[in-house]
C-alpha atoms as a PDB file:
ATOM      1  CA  UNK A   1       0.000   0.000   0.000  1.00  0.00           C
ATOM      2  CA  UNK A   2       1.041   4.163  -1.181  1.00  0.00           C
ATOM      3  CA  UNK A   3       0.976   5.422   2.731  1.00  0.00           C
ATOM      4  CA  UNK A   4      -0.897   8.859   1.218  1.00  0.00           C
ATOM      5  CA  UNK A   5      -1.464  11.999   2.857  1.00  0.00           C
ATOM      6  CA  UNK A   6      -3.672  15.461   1.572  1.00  0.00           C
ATOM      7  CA  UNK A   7      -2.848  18.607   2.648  1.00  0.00           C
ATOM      8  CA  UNK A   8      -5.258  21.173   1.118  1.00  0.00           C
ATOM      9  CA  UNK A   9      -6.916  24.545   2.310  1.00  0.00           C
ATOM     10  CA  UNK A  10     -10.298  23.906   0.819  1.00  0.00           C
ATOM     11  CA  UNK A  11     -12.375  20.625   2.650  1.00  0.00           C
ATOM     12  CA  UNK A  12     -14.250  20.137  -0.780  1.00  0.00           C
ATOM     13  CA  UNK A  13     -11.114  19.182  -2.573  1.00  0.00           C
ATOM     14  CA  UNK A  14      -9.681  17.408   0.187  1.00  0.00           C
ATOM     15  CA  UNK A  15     -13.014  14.889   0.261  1.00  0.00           C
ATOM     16  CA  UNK A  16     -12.939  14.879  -3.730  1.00  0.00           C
ATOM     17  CA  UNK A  17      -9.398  13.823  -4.223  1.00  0.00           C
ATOM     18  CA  UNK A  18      -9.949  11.205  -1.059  1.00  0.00           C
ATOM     19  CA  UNK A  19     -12.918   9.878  -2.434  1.00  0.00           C
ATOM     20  CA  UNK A  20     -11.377   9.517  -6.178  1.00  0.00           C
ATOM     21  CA  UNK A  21      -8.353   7.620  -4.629  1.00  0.00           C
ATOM     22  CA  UNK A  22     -10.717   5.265  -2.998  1.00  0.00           C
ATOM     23  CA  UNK A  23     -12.439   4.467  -5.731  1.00  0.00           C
ATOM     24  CA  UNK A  24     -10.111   4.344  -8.266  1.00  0.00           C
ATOM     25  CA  UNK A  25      -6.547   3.464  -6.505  1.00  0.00           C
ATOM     26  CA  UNK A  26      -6.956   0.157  -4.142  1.00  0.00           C
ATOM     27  CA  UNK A  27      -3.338   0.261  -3.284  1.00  0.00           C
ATOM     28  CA  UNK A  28      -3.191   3.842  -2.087  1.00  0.00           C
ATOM     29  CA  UNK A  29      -4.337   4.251   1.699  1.00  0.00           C
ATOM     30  CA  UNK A  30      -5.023   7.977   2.949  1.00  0.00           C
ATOM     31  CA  UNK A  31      -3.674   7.668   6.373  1.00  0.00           C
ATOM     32  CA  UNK A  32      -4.085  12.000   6.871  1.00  0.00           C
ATOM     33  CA  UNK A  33      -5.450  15.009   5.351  1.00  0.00           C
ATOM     34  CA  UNK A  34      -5.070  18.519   6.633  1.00  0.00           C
ATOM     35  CA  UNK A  35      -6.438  22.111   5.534  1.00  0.00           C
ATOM     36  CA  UNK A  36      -3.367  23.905   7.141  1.00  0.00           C
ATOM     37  CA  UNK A  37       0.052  23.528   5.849  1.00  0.00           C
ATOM     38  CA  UNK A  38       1.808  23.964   8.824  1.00  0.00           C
ATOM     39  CA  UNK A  39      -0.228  20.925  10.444  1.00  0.00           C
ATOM     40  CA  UNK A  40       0.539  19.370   7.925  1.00  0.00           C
ATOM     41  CA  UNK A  41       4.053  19.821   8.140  1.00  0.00           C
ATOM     42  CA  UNK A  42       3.760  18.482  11.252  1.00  0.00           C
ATOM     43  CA  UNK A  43       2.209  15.390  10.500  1.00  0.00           C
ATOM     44  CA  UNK A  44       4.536  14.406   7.382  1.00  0.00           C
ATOM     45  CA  UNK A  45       7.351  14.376  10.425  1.00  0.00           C
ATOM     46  CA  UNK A  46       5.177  12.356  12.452  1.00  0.00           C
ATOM     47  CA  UNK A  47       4.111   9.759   9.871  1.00  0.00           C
ATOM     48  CA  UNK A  48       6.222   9.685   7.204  1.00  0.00           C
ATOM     49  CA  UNK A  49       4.258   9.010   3.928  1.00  0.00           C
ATOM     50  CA  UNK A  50       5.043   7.961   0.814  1.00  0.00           C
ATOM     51  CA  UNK A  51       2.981  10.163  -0.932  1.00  0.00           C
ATOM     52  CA  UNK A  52       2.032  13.562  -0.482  1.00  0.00           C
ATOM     53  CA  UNK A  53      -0.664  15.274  -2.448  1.00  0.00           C
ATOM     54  CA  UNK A  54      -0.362  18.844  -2.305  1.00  0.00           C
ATOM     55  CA  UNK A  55      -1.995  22.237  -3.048  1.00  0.00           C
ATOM     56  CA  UNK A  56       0.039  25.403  -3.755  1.00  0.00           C
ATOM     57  CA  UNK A  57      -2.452  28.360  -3.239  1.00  0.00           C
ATOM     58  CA  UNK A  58      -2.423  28.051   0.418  1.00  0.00           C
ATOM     59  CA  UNK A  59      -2.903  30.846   2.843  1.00  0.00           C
ATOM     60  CA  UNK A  60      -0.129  31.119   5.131  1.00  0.00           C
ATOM     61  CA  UNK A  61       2.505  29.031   3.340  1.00  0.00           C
ATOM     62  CA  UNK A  62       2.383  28.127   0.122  1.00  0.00           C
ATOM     63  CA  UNK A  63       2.864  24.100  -1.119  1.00  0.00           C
ATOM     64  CA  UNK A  64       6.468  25.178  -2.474  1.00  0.00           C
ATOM     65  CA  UNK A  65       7.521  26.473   0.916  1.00  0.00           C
ATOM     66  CA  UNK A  66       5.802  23.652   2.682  1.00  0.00           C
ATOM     67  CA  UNK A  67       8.735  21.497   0.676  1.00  0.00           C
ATOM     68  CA  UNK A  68      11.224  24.148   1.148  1.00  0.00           C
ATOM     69  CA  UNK A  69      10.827  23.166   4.645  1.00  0.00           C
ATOM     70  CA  UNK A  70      12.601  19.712   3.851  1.00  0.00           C
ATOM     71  CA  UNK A  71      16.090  19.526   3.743  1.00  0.00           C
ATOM     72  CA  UNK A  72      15.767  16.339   2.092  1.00  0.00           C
ATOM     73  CA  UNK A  73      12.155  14.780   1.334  1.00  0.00           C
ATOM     74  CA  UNK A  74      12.042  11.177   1.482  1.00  0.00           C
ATOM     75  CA  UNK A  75       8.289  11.094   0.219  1.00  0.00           C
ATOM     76  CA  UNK A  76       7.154  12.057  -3.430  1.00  0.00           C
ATOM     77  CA  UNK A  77       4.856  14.842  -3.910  1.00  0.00           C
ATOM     78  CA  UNK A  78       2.414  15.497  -6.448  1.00  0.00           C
ATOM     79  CA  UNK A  79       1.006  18.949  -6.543  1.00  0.00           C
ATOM     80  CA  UNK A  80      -2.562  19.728  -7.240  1.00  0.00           C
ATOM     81  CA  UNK A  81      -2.966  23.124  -8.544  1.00  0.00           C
ATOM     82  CA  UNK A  82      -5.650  25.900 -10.652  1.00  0.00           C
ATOM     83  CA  UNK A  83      -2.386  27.287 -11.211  1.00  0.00           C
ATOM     84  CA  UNK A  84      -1.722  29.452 -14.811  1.00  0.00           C
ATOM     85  CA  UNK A  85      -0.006  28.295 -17.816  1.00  0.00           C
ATOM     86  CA  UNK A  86       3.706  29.083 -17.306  1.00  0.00           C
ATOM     87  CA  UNK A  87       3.759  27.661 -13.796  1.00  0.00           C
ATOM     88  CA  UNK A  88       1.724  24.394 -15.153  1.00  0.00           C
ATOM     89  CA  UNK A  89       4.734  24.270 -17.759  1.00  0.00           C
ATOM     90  CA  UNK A  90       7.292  24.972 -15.112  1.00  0.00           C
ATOM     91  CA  UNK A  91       6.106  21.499 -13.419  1.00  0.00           C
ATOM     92  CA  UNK A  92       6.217  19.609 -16.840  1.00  0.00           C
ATOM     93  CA  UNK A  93       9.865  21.280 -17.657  1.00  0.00           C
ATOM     94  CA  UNK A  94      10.758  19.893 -14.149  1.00  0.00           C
ATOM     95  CA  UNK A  95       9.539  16.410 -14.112  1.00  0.00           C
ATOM     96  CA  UNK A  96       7.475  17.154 -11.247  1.00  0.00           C
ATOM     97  CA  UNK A  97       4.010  15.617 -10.898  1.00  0.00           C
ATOM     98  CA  UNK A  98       1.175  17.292 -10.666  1.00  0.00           C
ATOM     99  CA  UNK A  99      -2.980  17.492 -11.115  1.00  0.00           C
ATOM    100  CA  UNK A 100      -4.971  20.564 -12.257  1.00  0.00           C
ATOM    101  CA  UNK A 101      -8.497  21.317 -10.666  1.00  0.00           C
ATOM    102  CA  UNK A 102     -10.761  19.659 -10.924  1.00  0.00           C
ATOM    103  CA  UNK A 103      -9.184  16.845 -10.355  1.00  0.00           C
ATOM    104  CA  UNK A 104     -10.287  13.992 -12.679  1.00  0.00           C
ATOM    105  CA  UNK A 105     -10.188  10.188 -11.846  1.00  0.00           C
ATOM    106  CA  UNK A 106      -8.039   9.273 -14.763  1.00  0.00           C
ATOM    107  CA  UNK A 107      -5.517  11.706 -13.805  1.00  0.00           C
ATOM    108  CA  UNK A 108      -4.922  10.521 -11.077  1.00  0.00           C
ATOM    109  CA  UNK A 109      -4.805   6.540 -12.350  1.00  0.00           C
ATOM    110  CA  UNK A 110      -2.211   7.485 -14.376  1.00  0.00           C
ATOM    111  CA  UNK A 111      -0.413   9.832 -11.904  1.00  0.00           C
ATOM    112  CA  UNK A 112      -0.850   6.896  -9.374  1.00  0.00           C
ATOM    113  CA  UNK A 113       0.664   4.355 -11.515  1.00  0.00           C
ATOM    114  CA  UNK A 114       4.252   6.642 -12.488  1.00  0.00           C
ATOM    115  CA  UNK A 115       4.447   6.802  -8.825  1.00  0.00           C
ATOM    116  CA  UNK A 116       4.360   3.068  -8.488  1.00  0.00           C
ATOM    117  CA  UNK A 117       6.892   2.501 -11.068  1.00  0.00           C
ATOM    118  CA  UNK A 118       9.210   5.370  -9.622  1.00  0.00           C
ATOM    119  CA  UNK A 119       8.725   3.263  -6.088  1.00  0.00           C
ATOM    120  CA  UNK A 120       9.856  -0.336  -7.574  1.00  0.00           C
ATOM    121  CA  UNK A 121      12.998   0.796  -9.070  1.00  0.00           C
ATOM    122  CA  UNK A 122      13.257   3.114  -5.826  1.00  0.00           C
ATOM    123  CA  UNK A 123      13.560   6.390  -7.310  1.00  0.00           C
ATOM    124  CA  UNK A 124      12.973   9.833  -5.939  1.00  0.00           C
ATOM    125  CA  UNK A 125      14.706  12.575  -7.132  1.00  0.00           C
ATOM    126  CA  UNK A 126      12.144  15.152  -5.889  1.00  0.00           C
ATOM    127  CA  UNK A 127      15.264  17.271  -4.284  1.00  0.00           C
ATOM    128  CA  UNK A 128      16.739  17.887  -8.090  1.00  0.00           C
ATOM    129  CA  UNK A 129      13.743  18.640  -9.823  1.00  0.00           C
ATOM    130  CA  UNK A 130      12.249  20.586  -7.029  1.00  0.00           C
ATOM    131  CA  UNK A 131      15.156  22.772  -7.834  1.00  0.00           C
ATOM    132  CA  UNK A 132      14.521  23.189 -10.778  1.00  0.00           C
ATOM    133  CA  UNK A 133      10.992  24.412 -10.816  1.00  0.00           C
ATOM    134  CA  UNK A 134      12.273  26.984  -8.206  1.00  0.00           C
ATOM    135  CA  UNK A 135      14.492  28.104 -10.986  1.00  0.00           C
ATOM    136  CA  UNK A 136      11.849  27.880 -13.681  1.00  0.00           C
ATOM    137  CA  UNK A 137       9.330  30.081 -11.221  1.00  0.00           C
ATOM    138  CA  UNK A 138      11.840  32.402 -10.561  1.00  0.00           C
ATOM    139  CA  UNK A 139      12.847  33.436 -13.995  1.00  0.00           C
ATOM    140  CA  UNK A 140       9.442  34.131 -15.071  1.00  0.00           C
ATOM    141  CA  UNK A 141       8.920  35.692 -11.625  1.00  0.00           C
ATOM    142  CA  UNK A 142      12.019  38.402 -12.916  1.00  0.00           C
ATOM    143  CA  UNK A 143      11.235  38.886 -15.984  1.00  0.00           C
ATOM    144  CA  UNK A 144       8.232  40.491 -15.102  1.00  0.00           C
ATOM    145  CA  UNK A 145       6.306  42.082 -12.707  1.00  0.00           C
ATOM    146  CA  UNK A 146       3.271  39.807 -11.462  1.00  0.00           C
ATOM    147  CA  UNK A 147      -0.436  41.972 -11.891  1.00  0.00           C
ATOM    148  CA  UNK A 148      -3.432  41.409 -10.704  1.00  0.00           C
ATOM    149  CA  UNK A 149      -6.689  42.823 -12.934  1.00  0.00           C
ATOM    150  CA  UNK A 150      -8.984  44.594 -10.331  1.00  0.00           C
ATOM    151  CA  UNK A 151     -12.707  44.610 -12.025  1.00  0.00           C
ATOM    152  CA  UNK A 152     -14.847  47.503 -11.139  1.00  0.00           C
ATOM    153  CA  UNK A 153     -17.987  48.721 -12.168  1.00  0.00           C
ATOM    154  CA  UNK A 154     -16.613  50.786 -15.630  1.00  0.00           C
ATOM    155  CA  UNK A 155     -13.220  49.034 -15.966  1.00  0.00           C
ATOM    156  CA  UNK A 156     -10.943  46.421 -15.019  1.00  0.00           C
ATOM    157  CA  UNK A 157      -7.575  47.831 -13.405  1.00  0.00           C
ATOM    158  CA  UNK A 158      -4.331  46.173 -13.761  1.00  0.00           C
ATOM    159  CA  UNK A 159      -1.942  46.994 -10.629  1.00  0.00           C
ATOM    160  CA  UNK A 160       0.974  45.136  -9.561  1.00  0.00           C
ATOM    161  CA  UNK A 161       0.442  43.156  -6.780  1.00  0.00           C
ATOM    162  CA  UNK A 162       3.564  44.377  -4.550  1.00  0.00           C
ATOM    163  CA  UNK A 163       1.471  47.936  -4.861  1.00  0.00           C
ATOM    164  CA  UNK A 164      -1.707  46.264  -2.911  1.00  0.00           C
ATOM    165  CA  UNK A 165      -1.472  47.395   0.979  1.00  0.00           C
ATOM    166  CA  UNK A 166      -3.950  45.046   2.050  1.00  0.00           C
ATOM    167  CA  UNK A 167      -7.713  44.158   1.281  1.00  0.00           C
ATOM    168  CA  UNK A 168     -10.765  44.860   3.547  1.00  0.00           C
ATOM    169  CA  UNK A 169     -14.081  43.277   3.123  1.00  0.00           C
ATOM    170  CA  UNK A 170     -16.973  45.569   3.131  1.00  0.00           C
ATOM    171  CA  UNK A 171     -20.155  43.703   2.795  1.00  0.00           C
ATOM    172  CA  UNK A 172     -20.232  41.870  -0.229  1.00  0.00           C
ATOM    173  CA  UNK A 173     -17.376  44.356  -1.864  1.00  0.00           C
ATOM    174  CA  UNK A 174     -14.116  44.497  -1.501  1.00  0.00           C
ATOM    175  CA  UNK A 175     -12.092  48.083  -0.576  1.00  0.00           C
ATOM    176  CA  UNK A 176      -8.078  47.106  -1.980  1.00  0.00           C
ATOM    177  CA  UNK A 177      -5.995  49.921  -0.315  1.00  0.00           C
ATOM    178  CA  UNK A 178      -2.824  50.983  -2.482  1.00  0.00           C
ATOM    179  CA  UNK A 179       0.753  52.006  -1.354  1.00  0.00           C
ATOM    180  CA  UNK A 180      -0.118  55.288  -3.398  1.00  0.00           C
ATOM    181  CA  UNK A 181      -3.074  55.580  -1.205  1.00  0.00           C
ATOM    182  CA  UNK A 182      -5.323  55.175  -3.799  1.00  0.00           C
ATOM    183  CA  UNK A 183      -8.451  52.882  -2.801  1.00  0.00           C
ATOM    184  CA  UNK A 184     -10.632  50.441  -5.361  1.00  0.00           C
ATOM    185  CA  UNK A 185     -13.171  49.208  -4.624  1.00  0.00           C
ATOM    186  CA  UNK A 186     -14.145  45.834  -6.437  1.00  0.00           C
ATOM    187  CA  UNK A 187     -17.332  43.216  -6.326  1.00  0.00           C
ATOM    188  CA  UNK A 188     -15.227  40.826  -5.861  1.00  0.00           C
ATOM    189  CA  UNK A 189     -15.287  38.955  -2.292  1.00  0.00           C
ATOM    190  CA  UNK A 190     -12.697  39.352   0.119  1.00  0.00           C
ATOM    191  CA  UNK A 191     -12.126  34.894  -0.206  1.00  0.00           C
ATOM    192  CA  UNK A 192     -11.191  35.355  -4.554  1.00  0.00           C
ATOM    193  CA  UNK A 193      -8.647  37.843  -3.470  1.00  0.00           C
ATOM    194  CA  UNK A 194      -7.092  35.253  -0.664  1.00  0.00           C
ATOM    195  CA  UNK A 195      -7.357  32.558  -3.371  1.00  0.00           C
ATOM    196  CA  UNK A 196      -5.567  34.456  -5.845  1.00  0.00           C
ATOM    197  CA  UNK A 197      -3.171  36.325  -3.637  1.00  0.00           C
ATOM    198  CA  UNK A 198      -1.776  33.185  -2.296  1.00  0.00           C
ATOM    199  CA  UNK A 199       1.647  32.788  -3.684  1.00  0.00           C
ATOM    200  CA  UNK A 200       2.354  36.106  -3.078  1.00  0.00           C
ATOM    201  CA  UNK A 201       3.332  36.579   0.638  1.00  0.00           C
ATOM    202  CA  UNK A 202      -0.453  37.559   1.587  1.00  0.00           C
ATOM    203  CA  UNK A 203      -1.746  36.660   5.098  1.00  0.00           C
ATOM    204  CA  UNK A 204      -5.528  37.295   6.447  1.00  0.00           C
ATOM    205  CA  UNK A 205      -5.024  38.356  10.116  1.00  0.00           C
ATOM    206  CA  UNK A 206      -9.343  38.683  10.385  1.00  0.00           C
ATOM    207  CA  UNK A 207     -12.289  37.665   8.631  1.00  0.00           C
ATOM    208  CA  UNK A 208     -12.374  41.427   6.803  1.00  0.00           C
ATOM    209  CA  UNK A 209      -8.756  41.513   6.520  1.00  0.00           C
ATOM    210  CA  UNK A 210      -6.103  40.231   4.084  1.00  0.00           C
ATOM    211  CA  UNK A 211      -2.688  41.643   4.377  1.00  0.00           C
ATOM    212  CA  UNK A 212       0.081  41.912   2.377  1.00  0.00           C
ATOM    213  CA  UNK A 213       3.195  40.769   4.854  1.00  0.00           C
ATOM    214  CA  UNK A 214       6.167  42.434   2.663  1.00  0.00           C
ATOM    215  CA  UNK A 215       4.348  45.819   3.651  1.00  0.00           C
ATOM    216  CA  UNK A 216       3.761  44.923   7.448  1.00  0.00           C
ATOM    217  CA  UNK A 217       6.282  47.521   9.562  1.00  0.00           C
ATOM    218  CA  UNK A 218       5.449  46.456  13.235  1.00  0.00           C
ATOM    219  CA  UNK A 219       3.783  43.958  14.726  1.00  0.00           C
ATOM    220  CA  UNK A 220       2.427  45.232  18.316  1.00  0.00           C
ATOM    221  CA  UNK A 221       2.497  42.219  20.731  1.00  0.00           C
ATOM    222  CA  UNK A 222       0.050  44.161  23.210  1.00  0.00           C
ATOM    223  CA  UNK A 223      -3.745  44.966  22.694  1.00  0.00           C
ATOM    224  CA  UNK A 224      -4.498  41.741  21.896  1.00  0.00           C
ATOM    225  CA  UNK A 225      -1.944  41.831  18.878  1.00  0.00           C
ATOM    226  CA  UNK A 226      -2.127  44.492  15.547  1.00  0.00           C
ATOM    227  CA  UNK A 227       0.237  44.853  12.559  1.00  0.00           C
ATOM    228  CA  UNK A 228       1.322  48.213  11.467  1.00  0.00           C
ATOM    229  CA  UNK A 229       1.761  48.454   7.403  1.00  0.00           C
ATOM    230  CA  UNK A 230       4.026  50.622   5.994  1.00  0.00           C
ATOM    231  CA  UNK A 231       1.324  53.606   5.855  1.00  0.00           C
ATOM    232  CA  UNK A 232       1.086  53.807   8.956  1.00  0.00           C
ATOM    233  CA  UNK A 233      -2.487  52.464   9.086  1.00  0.00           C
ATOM    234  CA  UNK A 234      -3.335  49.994  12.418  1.00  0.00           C
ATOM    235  CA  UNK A 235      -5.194  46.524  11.339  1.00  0.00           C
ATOM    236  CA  UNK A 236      -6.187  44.085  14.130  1.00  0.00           C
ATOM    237  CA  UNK A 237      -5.843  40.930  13.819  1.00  0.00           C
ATOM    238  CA  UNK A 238      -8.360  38.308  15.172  1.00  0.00           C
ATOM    239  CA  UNK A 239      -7.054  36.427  18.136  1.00  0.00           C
ATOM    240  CA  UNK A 240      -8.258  33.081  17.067  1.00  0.00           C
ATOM    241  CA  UNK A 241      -5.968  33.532  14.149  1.00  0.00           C
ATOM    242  CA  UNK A 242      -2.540  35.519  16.361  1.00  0.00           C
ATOM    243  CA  UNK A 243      -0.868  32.157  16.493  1.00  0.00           C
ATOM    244  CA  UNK A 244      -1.449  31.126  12.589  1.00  0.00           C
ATOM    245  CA  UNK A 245       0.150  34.546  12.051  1.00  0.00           C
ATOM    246  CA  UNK A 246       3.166  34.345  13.995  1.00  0.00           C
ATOM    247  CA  UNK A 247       3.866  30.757  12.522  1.00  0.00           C
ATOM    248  CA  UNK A 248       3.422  32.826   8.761  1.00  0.00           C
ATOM    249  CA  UNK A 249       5.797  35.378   9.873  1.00  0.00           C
ATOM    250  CA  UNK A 250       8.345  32.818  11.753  1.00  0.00           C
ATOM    251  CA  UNK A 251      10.466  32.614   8.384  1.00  0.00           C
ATOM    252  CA  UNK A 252      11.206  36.365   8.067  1.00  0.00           C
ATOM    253  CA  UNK A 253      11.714  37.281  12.323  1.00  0.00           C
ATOM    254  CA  UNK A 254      15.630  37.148  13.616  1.00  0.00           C
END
């Protein structure tokens, strides 16, 4: 049996992928999921799978940096991504397995049985080629400057994301505050902006709030806990979600 483990922000997925490897894959066992990737960090180290299946656009930490994490990962990974077109070629130029949402039953047969052959003649070179979609990312990540397109009611606004301060709900619109100070104000809900934000260093500290961490100046341990962006504008955090924040912030604090 493929010791298997899911680690995946959205439940839905989670159940659909578990459900798919069930019925199609009798020789893969799902011994864990999780919908954080820090627990599941924690529970690779604990069990030690064989297989990980893993999402990307994760609040918090992203499925790259989850493997980052690794010095040397002894289980394979496939990825399971909505990701766009360069970084779905990235994973082909790098030999690296992955699904694309939805995830379809014969996908994952066929994913299920490489894996199987890479097991019998005991080969995992994850560590090489994870290297090399790093590189891959990177150089499309420098050659140019990642937008986002901000629809609002006359027009759709392209702004680079490393401009966006944070993102406040407001209802069922969403205010995105600028580092010009310019605010837009968008239909979209506060949960498309976490979902699309997610590989880009983006962190919501409250149900109405989604920050953008490489702008954060202070975080204020007292009050309960509030971030200071670059501004000079005070967001509080939730307290059910301090902790979660301090892990997302562990990599950058000396």
């Amino acid at each position: 049996m493929i010791r298997t483990m899911i680690i995946d922000d959205e439940q839905t997925a989670v159940n659909v992928l578990a459900m798919l490897l069930k019925k199609k894959c009798r020789d893969v066992e799902v011994i864990a999921t999780s919908n954080s990737p820090l627990e599941g960090k924690k529970l690779i180290e604990r069990l030690s799978p064989d297989l990980v299946f893993l999402d990307i656009e994760m609040p918090g930490m992203s499925g790259i940096d989850l493997l980052r994490s690794f010095t040397n990962p002894t289980f394979r990974v496939v990825f399971v991504t909505a990701h766009d077109a360069y970084a779905v070629e990235a994973f082909r130029l790098s030999a690296i397995d992955y699904l694309l949402k939805p995830v379809e039953g014969d996908d994952i047969v066929r994913t299920i049985q490489k894996i199987k052959k890479d097991i019998e003649k005991d080969q995992n070179t994850f560590g090489a080629q994870l290297h090399h979609l790093e590189e891959l990312l990177a150089k499309n990540n420098s050659s140019s400057e990642a937008k986002i397109g901000i629809a609002m009611a006359d027009k759709i606004v392209f702004v680079n994301i490393t401009d966006i301060m944070y993102c406040e709900a407001n209802g069922s619109y969403t205010n995105v505050f600028l580092q010009d100070g310019n605010k837009m104000v968008t239909s979209k809900s506060l949960s498309e902006f976490e979902w699309q934000l997610a590989d880009h260093n983006f962190y919501r500290i409250h149900h109405s709030l989604l920050i953008n961490l490489n702008r954060v100046k202070e975080f204020q341990r007292h009050d309960g806990g509030y971030v200071i962006m670059e501004n000079g504008k005070r967001l509080e955090g939730s307290q059910r979600k301090r902790k979660d924040f301090l892990d997302a912030i562990h990599d950058i604090v000396i």
